[in-house]
PDB file of N, CA and C in Angstrom:
ATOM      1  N   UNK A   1      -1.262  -4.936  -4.540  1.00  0.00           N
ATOM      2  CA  UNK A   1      -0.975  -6.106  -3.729  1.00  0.00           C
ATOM      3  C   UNK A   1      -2.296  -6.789  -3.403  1.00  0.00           C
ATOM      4  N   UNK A   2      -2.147  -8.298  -3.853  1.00  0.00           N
ATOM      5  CA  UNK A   2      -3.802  -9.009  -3.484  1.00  0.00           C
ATOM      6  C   UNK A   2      -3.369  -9.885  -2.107  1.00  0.00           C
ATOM      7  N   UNK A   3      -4.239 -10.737  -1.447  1.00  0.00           N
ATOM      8  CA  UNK A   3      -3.823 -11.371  -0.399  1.00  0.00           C
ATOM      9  C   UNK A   3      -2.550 -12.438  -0.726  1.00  0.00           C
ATOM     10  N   UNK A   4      -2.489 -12.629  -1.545  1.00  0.00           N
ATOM     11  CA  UNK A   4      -1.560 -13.653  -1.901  1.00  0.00           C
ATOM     12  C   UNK A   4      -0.123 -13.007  -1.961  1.00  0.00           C
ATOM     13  N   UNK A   5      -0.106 -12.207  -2.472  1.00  0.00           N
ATOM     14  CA  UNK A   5       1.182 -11.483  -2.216  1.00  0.00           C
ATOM     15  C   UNK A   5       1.952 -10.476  -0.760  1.00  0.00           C
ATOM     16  N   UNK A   6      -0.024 -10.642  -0.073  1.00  0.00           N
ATOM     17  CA  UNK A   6       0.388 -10.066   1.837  1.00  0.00           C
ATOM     18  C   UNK A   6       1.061 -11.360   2.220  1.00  0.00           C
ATOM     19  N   UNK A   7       0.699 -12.688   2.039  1.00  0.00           N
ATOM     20  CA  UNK A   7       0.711 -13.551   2.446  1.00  0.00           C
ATOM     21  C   UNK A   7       2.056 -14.070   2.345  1.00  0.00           C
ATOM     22  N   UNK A   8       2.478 -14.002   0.799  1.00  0.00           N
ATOM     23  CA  UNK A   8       4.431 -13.949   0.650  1.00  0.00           C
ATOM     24  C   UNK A   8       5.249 -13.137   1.289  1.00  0.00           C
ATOM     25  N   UNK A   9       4.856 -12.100   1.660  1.00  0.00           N
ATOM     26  CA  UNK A   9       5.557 -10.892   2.041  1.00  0.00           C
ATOM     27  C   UNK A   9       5.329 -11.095   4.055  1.00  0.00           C
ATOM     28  N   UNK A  10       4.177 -11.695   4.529  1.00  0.00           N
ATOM     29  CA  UNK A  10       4.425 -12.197   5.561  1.00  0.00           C
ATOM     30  C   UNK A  10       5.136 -13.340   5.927  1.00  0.00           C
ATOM     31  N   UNK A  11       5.194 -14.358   4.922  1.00  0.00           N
ATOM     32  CA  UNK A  11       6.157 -15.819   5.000  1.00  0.00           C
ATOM     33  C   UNK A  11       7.430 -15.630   4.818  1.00  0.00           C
ATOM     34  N   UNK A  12       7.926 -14.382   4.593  1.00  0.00           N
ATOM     35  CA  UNK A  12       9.091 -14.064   4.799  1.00  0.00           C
ATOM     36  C   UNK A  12       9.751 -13.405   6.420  1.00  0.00           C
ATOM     37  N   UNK A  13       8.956 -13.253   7.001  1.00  0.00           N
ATOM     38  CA  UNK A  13       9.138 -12.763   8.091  1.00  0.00           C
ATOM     39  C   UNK A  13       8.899 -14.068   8.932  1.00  0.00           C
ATOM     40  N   UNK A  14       7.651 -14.889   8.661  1.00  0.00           N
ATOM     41  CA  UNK A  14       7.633 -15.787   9.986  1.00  0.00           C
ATOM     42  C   UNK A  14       8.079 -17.008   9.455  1.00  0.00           C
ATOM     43  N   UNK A  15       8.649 -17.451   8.327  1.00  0.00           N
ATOM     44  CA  UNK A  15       9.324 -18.516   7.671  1.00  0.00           C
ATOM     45  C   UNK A  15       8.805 -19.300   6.907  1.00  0.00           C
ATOM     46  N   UNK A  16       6.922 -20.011   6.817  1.00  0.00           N
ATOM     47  CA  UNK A  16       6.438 -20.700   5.612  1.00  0.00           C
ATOM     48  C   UNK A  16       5.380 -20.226   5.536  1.00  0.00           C
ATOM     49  N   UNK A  17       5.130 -20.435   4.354  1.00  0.00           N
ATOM     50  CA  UNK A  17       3.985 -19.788   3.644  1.00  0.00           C
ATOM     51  C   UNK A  17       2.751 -19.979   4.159  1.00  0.00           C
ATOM     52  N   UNK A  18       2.980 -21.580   5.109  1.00  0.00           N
ATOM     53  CA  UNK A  18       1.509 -22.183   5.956  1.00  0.00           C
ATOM     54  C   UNK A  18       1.489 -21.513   6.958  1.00  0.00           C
ATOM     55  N   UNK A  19       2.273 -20.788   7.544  1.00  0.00           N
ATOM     56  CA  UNK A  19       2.581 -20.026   8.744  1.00  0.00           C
ATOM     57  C   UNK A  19       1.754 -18.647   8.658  1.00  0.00           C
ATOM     58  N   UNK A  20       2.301 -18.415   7.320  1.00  0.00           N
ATOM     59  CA  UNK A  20       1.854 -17.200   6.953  1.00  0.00           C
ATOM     60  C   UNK A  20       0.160 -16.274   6.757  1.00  0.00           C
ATOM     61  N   UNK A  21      -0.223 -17.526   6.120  1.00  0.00           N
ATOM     62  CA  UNK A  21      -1.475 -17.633   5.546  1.00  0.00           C
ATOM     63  C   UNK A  21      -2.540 -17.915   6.881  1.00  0.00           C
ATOM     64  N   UNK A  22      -1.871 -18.587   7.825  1.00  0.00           N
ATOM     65  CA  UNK A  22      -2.359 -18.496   9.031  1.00  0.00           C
ATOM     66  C   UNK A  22      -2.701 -17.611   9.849  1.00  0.00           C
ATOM     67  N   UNK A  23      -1.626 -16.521   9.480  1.00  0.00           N
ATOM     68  CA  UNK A  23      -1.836 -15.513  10.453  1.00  0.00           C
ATOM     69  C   UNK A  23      -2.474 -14.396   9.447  1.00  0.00           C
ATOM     70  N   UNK A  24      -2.232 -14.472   8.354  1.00  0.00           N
ATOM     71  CA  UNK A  24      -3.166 -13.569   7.753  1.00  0.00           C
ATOM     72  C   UNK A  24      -4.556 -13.789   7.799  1.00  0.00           C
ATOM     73  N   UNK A  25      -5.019 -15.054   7.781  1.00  0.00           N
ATOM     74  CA  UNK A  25      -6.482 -15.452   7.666  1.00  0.00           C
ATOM     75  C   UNK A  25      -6.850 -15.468   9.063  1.00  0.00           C
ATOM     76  N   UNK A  26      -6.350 -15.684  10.474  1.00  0.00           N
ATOM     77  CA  UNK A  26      -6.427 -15.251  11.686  1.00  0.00           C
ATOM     78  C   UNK A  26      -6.743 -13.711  11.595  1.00  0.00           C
ATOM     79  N   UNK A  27      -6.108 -12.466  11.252  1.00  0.00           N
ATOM     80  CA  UNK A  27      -6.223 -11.456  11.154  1.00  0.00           C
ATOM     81  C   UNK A  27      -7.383 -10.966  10.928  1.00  0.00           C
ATOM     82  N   UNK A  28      -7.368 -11.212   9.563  1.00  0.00           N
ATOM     83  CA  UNK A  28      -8.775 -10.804   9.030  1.00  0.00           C
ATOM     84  C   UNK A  28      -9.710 -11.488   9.575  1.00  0.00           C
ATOM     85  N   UNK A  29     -10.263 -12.442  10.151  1.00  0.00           N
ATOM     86  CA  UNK A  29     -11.191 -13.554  10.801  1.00  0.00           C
ATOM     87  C   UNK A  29     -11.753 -12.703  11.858  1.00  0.00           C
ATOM     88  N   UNK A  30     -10.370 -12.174  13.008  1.00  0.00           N
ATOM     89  CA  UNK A  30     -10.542 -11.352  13.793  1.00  0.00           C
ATOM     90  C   UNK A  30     -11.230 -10.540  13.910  1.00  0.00           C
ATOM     91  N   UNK A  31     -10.505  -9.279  12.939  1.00  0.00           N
ATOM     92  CA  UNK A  31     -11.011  -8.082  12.583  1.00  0.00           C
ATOM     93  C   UNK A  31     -13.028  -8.232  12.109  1.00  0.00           C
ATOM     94  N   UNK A  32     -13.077  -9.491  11.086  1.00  0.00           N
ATOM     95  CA  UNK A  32     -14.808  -9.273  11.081  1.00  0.00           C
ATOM     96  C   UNK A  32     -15.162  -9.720  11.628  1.00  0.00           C
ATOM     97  N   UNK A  33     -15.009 -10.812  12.634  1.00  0.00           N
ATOM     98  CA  UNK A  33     -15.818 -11.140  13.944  1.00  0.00           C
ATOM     99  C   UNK A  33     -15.971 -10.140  15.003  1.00  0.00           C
ATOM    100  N   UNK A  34     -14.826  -9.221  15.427  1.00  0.00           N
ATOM    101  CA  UNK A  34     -14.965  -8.084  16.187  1.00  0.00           C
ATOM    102  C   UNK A  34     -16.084  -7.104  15.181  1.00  0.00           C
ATOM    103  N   UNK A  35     -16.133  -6.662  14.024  1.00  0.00           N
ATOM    104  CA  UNK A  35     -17.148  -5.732  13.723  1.00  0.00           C
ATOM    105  C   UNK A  35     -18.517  -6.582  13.420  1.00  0.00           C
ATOM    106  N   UNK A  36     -18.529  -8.040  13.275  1.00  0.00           N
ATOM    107  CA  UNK A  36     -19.838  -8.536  13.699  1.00  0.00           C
ATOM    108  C   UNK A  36     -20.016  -8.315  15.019  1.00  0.00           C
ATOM    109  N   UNK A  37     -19.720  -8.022  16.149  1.00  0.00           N
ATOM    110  CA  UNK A  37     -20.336  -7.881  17.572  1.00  0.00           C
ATOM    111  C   UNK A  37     -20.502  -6.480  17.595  1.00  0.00           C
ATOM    112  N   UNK A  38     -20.075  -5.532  16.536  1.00  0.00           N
ATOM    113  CA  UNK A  38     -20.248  -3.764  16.763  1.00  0.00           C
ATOM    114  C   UNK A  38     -19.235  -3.508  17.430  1.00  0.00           C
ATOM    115  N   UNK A  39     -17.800  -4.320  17.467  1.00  0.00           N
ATOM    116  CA  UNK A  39     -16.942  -3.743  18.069  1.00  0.00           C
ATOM    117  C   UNK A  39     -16.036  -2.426  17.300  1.00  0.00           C
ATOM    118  N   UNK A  40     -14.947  -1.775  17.314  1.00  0.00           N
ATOM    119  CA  UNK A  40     -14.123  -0.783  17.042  1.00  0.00           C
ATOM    120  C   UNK A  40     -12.444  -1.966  17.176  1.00  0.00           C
ATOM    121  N   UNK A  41     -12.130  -1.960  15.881  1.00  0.00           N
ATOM    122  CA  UNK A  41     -10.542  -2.491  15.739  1.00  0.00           C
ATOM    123  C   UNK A  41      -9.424  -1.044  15.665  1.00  0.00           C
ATOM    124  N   UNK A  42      -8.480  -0.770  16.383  1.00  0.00           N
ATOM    125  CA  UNK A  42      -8.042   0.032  16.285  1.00  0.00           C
ATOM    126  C   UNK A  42      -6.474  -0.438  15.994  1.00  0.00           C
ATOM    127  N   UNK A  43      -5.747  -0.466  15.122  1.00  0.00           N
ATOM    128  CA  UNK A  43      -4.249  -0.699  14.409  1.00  0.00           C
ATOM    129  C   UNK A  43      -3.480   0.565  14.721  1.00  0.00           C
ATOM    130  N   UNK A  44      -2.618   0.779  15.869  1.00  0.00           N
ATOM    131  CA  UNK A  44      -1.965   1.991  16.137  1.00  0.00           C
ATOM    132  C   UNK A  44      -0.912   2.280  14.755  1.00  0.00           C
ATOM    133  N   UNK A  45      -0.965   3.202  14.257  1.00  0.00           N
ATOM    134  CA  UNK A  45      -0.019   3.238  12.821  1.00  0.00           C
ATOM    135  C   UNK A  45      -0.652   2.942  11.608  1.00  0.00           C
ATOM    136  N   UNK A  46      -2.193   2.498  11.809  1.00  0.00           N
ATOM    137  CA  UNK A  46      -2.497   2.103  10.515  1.00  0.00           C
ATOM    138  C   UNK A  46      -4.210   2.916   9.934  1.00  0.00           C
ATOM    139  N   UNK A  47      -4.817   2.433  10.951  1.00  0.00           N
ATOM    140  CA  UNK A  47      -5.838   3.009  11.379  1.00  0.00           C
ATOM    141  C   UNK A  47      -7.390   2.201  12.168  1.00  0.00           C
ATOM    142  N   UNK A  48      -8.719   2.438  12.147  1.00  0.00           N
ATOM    143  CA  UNK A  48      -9.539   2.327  12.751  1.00  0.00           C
ATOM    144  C   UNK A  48     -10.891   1.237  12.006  1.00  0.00           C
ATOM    145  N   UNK A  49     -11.049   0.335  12.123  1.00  0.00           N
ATOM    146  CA  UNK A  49     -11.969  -0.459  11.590  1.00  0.00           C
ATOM    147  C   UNK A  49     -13.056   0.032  12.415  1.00  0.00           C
ATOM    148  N   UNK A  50     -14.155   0.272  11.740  1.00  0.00           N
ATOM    149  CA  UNK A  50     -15.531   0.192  12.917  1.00  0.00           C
ATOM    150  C   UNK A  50     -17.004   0.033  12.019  1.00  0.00           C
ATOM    151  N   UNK A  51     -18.237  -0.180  12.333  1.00  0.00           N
ATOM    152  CA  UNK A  51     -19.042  -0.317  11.682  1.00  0.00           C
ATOM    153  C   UNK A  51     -19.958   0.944  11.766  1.00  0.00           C
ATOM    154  N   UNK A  52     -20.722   1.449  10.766  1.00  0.00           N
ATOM    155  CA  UNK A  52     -21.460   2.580  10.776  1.00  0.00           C
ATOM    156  C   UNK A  52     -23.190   2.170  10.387  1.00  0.00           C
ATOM    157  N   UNK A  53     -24.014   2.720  10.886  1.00  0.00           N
ATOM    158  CA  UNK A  53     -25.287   2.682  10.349  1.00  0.00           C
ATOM    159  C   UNK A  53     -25.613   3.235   9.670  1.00  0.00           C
ATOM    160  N   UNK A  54     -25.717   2.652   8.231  1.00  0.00           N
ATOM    161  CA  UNK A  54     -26.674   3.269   7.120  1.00  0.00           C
ATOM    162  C   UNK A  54     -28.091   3.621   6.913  1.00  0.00           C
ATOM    163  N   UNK A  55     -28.969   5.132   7.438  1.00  0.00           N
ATOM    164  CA  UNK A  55     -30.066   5.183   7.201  1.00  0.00           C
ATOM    165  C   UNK A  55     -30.934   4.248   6.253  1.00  0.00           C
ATOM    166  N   UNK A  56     -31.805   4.169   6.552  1.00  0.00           N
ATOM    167  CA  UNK A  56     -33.143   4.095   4.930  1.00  0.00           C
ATOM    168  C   UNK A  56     -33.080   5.851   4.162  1.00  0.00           C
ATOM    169  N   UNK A  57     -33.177   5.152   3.408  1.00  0.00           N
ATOM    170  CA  UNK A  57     -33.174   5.888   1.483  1.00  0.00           C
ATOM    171  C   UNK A  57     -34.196   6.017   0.715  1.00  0.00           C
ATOM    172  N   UNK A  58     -34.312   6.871   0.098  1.00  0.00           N
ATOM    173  CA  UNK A  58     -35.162   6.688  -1.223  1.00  0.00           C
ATOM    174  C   UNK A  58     -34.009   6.521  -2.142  1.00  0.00           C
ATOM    175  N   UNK A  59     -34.417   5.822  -3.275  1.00  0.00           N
ATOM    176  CA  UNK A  59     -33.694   5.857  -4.267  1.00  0.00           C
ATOM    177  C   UNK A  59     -34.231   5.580  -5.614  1.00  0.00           C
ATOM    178  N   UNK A  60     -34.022   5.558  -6.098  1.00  0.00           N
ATOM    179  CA  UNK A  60     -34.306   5.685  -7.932  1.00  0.00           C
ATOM    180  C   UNK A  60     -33.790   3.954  -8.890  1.00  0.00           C
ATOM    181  N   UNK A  61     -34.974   3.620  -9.138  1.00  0.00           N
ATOM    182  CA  UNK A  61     -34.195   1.883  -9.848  1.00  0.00           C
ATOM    183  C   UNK A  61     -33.741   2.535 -11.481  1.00  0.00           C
ATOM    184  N   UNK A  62     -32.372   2.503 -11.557  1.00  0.00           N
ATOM    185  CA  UNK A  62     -32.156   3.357 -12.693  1.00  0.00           C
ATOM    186  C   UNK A  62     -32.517   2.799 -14.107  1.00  0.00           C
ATOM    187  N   UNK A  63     -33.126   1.646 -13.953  1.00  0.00           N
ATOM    188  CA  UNK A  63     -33.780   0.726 -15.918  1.00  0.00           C
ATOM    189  C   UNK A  63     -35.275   1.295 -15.688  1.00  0.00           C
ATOM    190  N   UNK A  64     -36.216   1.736 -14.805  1.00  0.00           N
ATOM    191  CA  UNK A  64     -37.866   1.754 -15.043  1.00  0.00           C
ATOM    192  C   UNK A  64     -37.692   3.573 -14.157  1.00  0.00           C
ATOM    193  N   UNK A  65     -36.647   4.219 -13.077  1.00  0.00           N
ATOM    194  CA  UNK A  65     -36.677   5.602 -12.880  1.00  0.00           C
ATOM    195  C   UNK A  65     -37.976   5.153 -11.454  1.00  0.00           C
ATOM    196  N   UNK A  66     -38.454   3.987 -11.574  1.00  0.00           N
ATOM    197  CA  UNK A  66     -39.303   3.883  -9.687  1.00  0.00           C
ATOM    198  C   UNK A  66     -38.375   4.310  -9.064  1.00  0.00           C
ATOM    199  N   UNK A  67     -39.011   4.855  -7.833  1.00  0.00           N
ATOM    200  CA  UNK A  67     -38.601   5.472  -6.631  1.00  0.00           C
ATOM    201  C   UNK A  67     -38.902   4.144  -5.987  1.00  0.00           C
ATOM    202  N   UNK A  68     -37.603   3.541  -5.059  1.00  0.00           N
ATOM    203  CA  UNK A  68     -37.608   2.364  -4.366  1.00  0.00           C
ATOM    204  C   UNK A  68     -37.228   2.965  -2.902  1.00  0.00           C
ATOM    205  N   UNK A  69     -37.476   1.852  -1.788  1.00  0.00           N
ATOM    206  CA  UNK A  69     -36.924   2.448  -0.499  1.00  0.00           C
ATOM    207  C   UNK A  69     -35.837   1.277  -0.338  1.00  0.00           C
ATOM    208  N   UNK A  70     -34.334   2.135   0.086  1.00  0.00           N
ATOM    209  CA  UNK A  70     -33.229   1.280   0.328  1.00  0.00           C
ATOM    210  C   UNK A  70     -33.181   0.788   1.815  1.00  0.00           C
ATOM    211  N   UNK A  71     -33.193  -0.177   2.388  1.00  0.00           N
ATOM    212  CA  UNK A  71     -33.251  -0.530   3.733  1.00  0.00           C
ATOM    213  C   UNK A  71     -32.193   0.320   4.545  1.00  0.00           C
ATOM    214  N   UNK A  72     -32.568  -0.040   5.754  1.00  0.00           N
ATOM    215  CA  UNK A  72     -31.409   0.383   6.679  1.00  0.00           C
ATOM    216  C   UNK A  72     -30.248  -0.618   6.547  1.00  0.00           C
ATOM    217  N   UNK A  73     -28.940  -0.586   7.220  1.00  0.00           N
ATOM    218  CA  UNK A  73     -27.889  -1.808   7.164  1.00  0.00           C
ATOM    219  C   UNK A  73     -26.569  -0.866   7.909  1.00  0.00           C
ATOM    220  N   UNK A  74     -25.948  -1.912   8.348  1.00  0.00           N
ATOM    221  CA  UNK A  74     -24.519  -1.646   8.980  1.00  0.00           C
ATOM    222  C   UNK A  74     -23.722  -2.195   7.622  1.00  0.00           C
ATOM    223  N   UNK A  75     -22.333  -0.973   7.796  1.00  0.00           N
ATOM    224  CA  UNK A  75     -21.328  -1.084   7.114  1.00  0.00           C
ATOM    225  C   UNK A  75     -20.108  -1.294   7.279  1.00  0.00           C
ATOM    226  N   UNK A  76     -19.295  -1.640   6.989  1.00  0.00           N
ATOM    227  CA  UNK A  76     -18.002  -1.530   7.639  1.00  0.00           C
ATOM    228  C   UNK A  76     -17.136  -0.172   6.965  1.00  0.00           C
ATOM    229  N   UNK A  77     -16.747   0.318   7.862  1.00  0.00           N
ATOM    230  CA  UNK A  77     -15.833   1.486   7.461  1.00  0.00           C
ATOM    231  C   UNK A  77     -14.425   1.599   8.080  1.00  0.00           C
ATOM    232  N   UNK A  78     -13.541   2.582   6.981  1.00  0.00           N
ATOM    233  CA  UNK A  78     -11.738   2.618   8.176  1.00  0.00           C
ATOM    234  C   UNK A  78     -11.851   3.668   7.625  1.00  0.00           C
ATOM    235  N   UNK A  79     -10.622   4.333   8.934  1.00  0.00           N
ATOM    236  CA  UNK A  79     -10.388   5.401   9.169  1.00  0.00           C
ATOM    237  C   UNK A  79      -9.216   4.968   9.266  1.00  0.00           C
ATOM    238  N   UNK A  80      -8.529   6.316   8.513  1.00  0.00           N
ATOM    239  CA  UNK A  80      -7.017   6.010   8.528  1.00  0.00           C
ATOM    240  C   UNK A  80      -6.105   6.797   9.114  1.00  0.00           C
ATOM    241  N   UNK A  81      -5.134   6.189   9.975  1.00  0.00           N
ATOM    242  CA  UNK A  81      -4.331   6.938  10.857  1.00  0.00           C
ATOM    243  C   UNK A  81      -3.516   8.025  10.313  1.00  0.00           C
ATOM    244  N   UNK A  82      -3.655   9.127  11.252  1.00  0.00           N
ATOM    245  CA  UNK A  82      -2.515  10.286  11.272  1.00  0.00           C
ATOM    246  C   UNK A  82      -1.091   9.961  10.805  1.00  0.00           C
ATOM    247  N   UNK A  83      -0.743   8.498  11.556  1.00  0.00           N
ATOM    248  CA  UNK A  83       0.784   8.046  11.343  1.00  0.00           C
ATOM    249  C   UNK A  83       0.654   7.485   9.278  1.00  0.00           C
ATOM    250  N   UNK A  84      -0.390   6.756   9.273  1.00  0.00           N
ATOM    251  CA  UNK A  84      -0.512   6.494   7.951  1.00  0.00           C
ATOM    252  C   UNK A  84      -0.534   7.570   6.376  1.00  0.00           C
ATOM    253  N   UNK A  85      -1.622   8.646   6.868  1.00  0.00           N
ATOM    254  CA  UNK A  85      -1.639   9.363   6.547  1.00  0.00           C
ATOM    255  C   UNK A  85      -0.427  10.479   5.971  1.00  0.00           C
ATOM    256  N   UNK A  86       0.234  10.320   6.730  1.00  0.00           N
ATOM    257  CA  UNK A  86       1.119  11.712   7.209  1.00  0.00           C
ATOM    258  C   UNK A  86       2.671  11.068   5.700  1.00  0.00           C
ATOM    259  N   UNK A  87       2.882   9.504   6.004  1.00  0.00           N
ATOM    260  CA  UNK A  87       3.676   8.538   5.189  1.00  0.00           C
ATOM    261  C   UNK A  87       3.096   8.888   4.053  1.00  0.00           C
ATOM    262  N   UNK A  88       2.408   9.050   3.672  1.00  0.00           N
ATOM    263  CA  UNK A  88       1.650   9.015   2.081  1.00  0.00           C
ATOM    264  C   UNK A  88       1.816  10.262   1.522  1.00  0.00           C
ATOM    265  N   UNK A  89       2.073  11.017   2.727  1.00  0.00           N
ATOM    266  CA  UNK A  89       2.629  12.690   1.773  1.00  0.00           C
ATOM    267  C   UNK A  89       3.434  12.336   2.032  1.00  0.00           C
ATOM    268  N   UNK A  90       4.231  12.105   2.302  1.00  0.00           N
ATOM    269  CA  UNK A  90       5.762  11.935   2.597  1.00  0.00           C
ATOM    270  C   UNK A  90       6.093  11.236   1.209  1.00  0.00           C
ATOM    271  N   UNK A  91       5.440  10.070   0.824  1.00  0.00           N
ATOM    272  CA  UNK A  91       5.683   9.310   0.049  1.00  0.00           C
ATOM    273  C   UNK A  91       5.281  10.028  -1.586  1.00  0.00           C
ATOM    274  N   UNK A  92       4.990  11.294  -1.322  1.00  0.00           N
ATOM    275  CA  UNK A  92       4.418  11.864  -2.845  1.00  0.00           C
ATOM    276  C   UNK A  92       5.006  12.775  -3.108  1.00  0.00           C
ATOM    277  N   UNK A  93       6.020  12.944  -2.506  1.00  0.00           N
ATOM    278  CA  UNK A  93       7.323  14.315  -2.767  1.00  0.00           C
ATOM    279  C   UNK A  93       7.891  13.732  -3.425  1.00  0.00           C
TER     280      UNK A  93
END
């Protein structure tokens, strides 16, 4: 499923597709403006948006084998709910 098909599958519930696309692009808008401030999104049933800090690295440039240093940086990461989780074995029997 790509956004375009969240987006049909929500315009069926709230009635047009402009409706739809609204609230999907509201959603997501949300969600990375809250983890641009370092906030925690939490979706009861689904799971946990939050951002993590990525150390500095050494690493290897794999065409010349230099040893480069990878910066530090924030990431975005999810964690996925127990309730989510738990559906997906359910769903593999």
């Amino acid at each position: 499923m790509n956004k375009g098909d969240l987006i049909n599958e929500v315009a069926k519930v709230v009635g047009t597709k402009k409706e739809a696309q609204a609230a999907v692009d509201c959603a997501f808008t949300t969600i990375i403006n809250a983890l641009k401030n370092r906030d925690q999104v939490t979706v009861f049933g689904f799971g946990t948006f939050k951002v993590s800090n990525r150390k500095a690295r050494t690493g290897r440039n794999p065409k010349t084998g230099e040893a480069i240093t990878i910066e530090a940086r924030n990431v975005p990461k999810f964690t996925v709910s127990k309730v989510l989780r738990d559906a997906m074995e359910e769903n593999s029997d």
